[in-house]
C-alpha atoms as a PDB file:
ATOM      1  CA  UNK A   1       0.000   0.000   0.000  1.00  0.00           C
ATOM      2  CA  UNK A   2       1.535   3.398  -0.894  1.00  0.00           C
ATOM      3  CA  UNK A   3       2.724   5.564   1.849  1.00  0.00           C
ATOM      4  CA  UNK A   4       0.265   8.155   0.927  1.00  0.00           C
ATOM      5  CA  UNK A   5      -3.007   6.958  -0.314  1.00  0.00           C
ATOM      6  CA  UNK A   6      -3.960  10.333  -2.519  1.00  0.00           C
ATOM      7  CA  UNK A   7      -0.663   9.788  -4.747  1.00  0.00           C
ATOM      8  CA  UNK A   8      -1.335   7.178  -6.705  1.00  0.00           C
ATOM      9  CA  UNK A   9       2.215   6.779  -7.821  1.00  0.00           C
ATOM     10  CA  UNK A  10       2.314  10.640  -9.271  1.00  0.00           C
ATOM     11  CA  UNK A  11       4.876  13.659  -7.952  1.00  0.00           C
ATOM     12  CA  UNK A  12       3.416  16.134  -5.795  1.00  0.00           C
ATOM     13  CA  UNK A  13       4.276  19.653  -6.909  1.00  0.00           C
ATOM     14  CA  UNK A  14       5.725  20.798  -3.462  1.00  0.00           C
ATOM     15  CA  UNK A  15       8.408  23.682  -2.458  1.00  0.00           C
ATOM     16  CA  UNK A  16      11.977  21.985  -1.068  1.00  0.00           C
ATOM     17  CA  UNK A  17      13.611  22.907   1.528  1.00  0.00           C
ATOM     18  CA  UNK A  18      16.960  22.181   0.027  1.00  0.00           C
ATOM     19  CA  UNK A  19      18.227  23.484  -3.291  1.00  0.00           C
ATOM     20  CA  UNK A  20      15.960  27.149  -2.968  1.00  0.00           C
ATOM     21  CA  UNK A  21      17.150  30.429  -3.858  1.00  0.00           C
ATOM     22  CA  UNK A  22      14.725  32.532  -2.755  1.00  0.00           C
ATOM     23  CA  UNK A  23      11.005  30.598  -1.488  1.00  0.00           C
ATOM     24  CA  UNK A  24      11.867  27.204  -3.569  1.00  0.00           C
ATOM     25  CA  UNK A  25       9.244  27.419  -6.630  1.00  0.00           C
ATOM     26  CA  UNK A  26      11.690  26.887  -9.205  1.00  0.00           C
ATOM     27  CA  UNK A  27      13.607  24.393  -7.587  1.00  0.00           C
ATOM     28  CA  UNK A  28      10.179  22.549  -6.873  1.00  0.00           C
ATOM     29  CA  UNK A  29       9.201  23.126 -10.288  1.00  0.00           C
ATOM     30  CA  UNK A  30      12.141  21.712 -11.778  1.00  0.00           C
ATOM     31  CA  UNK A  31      12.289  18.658  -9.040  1.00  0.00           C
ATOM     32  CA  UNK A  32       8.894  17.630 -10.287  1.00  0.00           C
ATOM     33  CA  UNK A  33       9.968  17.899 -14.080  1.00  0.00           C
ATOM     34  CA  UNK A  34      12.884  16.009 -13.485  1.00  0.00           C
ATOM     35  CA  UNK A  35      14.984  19.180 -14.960  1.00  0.00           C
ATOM     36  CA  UNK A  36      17.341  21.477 -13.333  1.00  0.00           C
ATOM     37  CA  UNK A  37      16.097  24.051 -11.718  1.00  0.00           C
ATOM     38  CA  UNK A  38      18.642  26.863 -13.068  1.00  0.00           C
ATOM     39  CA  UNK A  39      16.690  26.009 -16.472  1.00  0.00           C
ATOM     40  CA  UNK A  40      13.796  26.539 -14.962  1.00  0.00           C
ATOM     41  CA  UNK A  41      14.637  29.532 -13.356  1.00  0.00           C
ATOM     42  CA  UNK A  42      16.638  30.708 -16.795  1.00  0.00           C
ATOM     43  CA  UNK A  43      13.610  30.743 -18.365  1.00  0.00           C
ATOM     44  CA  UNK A  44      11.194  32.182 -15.821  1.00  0.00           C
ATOM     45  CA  UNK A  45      13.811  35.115 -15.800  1.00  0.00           C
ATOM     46  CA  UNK A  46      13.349  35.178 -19.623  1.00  0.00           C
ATOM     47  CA  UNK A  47       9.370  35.307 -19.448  1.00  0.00           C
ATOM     48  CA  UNK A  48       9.809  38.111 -16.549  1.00  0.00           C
ATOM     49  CA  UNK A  49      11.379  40.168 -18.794  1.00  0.00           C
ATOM     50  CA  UNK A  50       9.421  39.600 -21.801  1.00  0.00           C
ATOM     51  CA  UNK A  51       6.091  40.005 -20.404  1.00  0.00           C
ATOM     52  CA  UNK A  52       7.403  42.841 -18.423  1.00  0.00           C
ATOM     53  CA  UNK A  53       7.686  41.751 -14.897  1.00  0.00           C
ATOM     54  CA  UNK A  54       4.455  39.489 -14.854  1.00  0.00           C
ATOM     55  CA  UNK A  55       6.546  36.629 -14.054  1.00  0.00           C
ATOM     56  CA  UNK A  56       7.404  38.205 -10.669  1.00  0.00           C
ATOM     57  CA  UNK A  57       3.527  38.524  -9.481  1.00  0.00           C
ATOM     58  CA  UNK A  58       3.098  34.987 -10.786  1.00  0.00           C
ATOM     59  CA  UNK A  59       5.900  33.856  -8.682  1.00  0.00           C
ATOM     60  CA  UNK A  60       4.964  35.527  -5.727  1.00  0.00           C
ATOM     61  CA  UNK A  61       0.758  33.637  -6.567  1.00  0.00           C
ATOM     62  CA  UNK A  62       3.372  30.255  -6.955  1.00  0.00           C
ATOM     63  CA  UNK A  63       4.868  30.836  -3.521  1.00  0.00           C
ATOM     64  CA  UNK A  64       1.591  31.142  -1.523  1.00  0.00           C
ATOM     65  CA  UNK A  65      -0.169  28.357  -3.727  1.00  0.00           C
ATOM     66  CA  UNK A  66       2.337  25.995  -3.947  1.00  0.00           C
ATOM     67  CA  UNK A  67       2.933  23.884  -0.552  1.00  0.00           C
ATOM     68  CA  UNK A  68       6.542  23.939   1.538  1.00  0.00           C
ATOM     69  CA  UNK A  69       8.079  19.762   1.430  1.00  0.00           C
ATOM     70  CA  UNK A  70       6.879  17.942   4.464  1.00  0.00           C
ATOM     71  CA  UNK A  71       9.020  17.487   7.128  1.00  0.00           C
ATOM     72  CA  UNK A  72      10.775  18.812  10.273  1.00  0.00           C
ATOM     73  CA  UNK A  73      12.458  22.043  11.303  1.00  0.00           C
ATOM     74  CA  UNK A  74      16.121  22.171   9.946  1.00  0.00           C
ATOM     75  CA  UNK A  75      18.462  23.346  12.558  1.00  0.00           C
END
């Protein structure tokens, strides 16, 4: 039986602890892609400036929506 009964065998979209530069989207956008997260963060930079800073309020709507990696408190 799976550890976690909702999963089903799928990757949950979840912030890590380890591995963020600023809140952890990127990094747990890339962990669940299975691609590293300076690409993703390459090309959210890229979209940022394109679309004129949108990708910043989208981040910030990522970091409230998107939950923090189970776990304890890191000394």
């Amino acid at each position: 039986m799976p550890e976690n009964p909702h999963s089903f065998g799928m990757k949950q979209l979840v912030r890590p602890k380890d591995g963020r530069m600023i809140a952890g989207v990127c990094a747990g956008i890339g962990n669940h892609l299975d691609t590293d997260p300076t690409v993703i963060r390459l090309i959210w930079a890229a979209l940022t400036l394109i679309s004129l800073g949108t990708g910043i309020i989208v981040y910030l709507a990522a970091w409230i929506l998107i939950p923090e990696e189970p776990g304890g408190e890191t000394p």
